[in-house]
Protein backbone atom coordinates (compact mmCIF):
# COMPACT_ATOMS: atom_id res chain seq x y z
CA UNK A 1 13.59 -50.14 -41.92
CA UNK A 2 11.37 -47.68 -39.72
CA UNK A 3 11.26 -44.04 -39.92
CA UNK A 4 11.70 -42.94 -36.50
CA UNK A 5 14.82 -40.36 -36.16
CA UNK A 6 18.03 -42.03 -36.07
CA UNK A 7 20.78 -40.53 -33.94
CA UNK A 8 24.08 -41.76 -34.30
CA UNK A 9 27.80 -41.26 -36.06
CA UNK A 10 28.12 -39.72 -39.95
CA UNK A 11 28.77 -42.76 -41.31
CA UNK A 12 31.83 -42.46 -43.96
CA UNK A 13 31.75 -45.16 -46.78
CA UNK A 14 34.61 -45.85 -49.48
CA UNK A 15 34.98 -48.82 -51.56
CA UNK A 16 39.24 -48.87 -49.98
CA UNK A 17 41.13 -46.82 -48.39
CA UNK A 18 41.43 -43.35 -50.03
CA UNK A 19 38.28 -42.31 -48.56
CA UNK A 20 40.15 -42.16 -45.43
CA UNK A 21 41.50 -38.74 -47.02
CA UNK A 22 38.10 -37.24 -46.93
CA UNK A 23 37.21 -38.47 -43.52
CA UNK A 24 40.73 -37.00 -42.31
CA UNK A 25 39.63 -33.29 -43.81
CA UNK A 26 35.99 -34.20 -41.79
CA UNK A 27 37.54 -34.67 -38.57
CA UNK A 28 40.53 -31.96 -38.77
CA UNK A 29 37.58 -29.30 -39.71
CA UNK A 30 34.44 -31.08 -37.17
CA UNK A 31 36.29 -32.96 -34.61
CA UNK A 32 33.32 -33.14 -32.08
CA UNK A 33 31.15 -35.57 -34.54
CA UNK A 34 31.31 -38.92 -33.93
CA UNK A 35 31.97 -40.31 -37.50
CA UNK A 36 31.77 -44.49 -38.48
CA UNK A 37 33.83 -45.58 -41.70
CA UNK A 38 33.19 -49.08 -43.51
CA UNK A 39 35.96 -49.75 -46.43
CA UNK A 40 34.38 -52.15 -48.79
CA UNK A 41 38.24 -53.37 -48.98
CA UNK A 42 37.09 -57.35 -49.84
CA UNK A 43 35.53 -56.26 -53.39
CA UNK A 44 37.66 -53.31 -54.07
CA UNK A 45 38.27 -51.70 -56.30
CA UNK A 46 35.32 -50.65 -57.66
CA UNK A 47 36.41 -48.07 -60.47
CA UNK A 48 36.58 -51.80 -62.69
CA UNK A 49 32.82 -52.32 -62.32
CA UNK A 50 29.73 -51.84 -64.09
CA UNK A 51 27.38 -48.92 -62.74
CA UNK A 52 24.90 -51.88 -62.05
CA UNK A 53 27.47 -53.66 -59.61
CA UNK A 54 28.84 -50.37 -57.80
CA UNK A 55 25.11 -49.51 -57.82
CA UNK A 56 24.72 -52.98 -55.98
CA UNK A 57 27.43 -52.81 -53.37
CA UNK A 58 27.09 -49.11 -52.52
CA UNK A 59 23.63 -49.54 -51.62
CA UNK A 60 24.13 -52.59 -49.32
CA UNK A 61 26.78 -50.38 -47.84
CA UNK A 62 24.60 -47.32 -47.05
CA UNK A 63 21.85 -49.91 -45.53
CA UNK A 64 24.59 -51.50 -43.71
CA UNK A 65 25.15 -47.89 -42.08
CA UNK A 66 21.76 -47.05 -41.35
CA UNK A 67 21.40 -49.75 -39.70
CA UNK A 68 24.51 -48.88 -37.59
CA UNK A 69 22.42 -45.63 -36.46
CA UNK A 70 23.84 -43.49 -38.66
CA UNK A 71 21.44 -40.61 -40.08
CA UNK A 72 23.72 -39.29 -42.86
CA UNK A 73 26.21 -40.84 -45.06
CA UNK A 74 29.10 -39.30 -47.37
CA UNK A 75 30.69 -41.51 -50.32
CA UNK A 76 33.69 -40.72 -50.13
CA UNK A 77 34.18 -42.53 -53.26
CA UNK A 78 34.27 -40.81 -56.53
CA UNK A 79 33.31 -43.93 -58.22
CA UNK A 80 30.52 -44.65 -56.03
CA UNK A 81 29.32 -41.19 -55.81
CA UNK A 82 29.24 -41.11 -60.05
CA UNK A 83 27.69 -44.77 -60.34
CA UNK A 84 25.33 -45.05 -57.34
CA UNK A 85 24.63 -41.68 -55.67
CA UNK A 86 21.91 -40.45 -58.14
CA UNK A 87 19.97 -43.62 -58.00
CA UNK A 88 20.06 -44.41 -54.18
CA UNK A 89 18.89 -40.87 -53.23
CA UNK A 90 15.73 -40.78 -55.83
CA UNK A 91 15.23 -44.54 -55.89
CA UNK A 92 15.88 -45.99 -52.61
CA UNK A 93 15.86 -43.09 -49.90
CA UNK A 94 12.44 -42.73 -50.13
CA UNK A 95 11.79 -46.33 -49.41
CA UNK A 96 14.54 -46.64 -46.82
CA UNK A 97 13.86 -43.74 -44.80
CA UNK A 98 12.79 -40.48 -45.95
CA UNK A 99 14.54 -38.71 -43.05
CA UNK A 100 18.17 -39.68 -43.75
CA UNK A 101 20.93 -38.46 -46.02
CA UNK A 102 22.78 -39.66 -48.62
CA UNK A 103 25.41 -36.99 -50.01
CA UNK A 104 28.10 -37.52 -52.26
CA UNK A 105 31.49 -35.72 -53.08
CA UNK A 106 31.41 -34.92 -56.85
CA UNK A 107 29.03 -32.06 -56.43
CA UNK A 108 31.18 -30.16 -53.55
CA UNK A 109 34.41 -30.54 -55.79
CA UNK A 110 32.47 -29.32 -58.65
CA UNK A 111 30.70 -26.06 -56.87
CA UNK A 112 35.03 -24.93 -56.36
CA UNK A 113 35.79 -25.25 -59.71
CA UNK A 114 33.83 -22.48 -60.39
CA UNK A 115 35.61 -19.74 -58.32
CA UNK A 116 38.92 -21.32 -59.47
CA UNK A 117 38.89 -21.56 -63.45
CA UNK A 118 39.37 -18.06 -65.11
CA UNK A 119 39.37 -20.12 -68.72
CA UNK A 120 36.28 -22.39 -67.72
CA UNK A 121 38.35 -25.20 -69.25
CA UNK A 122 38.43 -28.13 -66.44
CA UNK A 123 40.90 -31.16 -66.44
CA UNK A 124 39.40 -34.16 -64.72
CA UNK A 125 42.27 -37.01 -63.47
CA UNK A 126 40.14 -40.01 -62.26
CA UNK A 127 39.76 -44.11 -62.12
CA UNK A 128 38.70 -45.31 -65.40
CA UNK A 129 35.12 -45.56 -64.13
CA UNK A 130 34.86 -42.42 -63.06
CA UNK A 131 35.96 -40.60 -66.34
CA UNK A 132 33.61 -43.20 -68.39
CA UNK A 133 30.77 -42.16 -66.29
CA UNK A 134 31.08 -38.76 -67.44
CA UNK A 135 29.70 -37.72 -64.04
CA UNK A 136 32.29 -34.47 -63.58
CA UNK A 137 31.09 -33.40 -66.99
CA UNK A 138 27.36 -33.89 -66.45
CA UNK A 139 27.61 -32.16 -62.76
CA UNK A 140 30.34 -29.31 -63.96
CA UNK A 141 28.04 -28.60 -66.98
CA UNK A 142 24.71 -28.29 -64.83
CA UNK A 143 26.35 -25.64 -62.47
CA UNK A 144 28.77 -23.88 -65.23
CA UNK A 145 27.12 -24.22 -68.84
CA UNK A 146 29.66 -22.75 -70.49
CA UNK A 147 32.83 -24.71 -68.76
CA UNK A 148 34.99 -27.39 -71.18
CA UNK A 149 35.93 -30.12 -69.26
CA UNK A 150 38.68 -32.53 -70.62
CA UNK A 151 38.55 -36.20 -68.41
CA UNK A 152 42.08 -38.51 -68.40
CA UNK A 153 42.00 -41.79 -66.76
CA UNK A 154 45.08 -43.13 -64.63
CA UNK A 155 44.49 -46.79 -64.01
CA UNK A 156 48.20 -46.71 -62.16
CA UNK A 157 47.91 -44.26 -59.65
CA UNK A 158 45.79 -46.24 -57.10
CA UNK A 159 48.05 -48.98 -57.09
CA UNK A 160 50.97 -46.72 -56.66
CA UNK A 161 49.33 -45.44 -53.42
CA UNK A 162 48.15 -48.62 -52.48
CA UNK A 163 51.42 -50.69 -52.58
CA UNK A 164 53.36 -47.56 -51.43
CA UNK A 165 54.99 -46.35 -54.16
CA UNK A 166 53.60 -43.11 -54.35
CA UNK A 167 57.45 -41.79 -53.59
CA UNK A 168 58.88 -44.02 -55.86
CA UNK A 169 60.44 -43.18 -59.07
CA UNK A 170 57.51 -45.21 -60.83
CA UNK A 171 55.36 -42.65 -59.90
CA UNK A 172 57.52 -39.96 -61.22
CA UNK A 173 56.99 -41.53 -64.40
CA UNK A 174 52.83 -42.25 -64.53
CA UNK A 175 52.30 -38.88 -63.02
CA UNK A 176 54.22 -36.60 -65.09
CA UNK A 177 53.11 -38.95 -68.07
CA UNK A 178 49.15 -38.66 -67.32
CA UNK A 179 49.41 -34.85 -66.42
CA UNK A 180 51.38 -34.35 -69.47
CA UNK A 181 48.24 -36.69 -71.53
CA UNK A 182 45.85 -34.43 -69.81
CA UNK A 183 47.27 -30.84 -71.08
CA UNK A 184 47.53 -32.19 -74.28
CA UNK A 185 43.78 -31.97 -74.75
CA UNK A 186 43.31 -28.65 -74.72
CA UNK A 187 45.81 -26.33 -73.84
CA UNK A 188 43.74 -23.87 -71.56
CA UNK A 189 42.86 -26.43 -68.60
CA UNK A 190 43.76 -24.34 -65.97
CA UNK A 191 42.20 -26.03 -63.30
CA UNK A 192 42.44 -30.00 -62.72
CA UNK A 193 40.21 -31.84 -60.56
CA UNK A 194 42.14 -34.89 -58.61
CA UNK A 195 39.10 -37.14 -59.09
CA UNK A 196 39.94 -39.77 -56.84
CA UNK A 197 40.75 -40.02 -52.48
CA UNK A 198 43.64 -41.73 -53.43
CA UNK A 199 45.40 -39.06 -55.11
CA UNK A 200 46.26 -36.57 -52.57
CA UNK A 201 48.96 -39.15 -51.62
CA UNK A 202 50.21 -38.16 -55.14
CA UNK A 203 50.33 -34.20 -54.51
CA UNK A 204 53.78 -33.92 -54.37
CA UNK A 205 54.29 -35.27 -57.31
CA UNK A 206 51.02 -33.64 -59.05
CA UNK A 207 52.25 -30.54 -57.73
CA UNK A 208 55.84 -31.06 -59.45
CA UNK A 209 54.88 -32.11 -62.83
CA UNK A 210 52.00 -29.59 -63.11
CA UNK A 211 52.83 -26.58 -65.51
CA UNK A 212 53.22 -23.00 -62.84
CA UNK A 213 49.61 -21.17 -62.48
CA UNK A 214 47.47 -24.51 -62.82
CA UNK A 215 44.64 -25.24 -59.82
CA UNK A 216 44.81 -28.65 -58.15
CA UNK A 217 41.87 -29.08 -56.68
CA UNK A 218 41.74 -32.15 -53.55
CA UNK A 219 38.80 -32.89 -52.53
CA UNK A 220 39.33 -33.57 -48.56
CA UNK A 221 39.00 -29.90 -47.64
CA UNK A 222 36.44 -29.07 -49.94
CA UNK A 223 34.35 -31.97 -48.59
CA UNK A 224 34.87 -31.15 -44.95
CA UNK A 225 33.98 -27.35 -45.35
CA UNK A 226 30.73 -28.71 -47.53
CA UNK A 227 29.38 -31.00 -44.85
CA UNK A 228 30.03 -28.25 -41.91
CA UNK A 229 27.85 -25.59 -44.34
CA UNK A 230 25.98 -28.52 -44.75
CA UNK A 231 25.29 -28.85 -41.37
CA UNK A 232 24.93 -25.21 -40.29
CA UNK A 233 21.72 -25.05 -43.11
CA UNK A 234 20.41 -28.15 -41.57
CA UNK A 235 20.36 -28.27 -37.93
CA UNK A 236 17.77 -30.70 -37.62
CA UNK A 237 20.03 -32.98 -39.35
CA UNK A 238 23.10 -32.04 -37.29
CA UNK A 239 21.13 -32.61 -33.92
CA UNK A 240 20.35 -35.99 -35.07
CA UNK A 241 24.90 -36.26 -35.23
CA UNK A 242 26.58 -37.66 -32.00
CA UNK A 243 28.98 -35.24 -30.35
CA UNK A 244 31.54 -37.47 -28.64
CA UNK A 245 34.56 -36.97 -30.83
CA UNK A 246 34.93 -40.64 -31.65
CA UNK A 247 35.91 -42.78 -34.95
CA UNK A 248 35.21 -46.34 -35.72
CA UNK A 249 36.72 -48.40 -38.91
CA UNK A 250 34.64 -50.91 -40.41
CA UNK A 251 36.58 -53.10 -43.02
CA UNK A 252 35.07 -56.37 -45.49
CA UNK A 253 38.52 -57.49 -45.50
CA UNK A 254 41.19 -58.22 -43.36
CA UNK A 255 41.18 -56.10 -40.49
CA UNK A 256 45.08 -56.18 -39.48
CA UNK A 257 46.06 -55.31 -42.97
CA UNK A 258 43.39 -52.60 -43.23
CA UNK A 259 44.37 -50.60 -40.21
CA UNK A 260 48.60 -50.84 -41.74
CA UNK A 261 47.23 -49.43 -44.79
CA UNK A 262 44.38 -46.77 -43.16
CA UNK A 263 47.28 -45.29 -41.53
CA UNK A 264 48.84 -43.95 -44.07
CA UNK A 265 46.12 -42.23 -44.85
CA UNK A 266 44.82 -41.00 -41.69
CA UNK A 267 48.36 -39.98 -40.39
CA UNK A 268 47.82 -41.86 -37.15
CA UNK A 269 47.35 -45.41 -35.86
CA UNK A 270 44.14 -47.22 -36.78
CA UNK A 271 42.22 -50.54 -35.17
CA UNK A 272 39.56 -51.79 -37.27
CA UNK A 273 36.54 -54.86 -36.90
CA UNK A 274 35.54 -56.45 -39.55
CA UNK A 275 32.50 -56.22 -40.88
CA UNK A 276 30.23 -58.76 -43.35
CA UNK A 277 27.69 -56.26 -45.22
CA UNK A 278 25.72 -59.09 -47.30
């Protein structure tokens, strides 16, 4: 790849759909980028896999987007931020091009936590890969030495989104079940991190079954406002961002059955292309 200055959309990459939550937050709070998402929907999901294979796939990803034009990339994958992010900006940037970004969404979420928590004792609800790779403890440690942070997997509450039954009874039941498997940790979390982009879809339900004077912390906004401060400390970066107000959806799977699901995460309709990234 050469090194001459890309200009071109903020290309968005998730392994499914609930990345589609962060790239809502982008455009509601910088509506005048022009932003490019690619699901990964065909090998999804990736919470399942070894760090090697999400390493693997995000990286093809991110080239695949670079190659699109695009001079800066989110994850806006928890899983792919914790398995992948660390290595691809020390390992491969630099070999890729020097002049583009790679950011990820763990770090933004984490930088919060700290003017949430008055007990420095952090919950952590996440995919199973996520909580294994102990990457909310590693980054919430670096930043807050002090902090306690207490991870809980919830293997069901991606599927509940994703074969809409986040309303159902079902989810009544996982939810208050996992948030009830999280407090009994360590009775002084009073902040939980919703560790995943799929779980906003679960906030009403979070928000029931969560004891009065507990922070949820989402990451959409928090990611939005971080890549607008982002962008005001680097304007050479954010000259190098198309201004036309414009979204395209990239999928590895079936494009029809992507856009029925993207919309219920975007809140509007959705067209997609597929897109072959090997």
């Amino acid at each position: 790849m050469n090194n001459e200055l890309s200009v071109g959309p903020i290309g968005v990459f998730d392994s499914g759909f609930g990345g589609l939550s962060i790239l809502r937050e982008m455009r509601r709070v910088l509506p005048q980028y022009d932003y490019l998402f690619l699901g990964d929907n065909a090998r999804a999901p990736y919470g399942v896999r070894s760090f090697e294979l999400v390493y693997q796939f995000t990286l093809q990803a991110v080239k695949h987007l670079f190659a699109a034009g695009c001079p800066l990339v989110i994850l806006a994958c928890n899983t792919a931020s914790a398995k992948a992010l660390r290595s691809i900006q020390q390992r491969d940037l630099p070999q890729l091009d020097a002049t583009r970004r790679v950011l990820g969404v763990i770090r933004p979420t984490v930088e919060r936590v700290g003017e949430l928590s008055r007990t420095g004792h952090i919950g952590v609800f996440g995919t199973p890969g996520t909580i294994q790779s102990g990457s909310y403890d590693i980054e919430i440690t670096k930043l807050h030495p002090s902090f306690k942070v207490f991870g809980h997997a919830c293997p069901m509450w991606v599927p509940l989104v994703e074969y809409r039954e986040s309303d159902g009874p079902g989810a009544d039941y996982f939810v208050r079940k996992d948030i009830n498997a999280l407090l009994a940790q360590d009775p002084d979390i009073d902040t939980v991190i919703l560790g995943c982009t799929h779980y906003p879809l679960l906030l009403d339900k979070i928000s029931r079954y969560m004891p009065a004077g507990i922070h949820i912390v989402a990451q959409g906004g928090i990611v939005a406002e971080s890549l607008a401060e982002y962008l005001r400390r680097h304007p050479e970066m954010a000259s190098r961002c198309t201004t036309g107000g414009t979204c395209r959806y990239l999928t590895t799977d079936d494009p029809d059955r992507f856009a029925e699901m993207a919309s219920v995460f975007t809140g509007e309709p959705v067209t997609a292309e597929r897109e072959q990234i090997v």
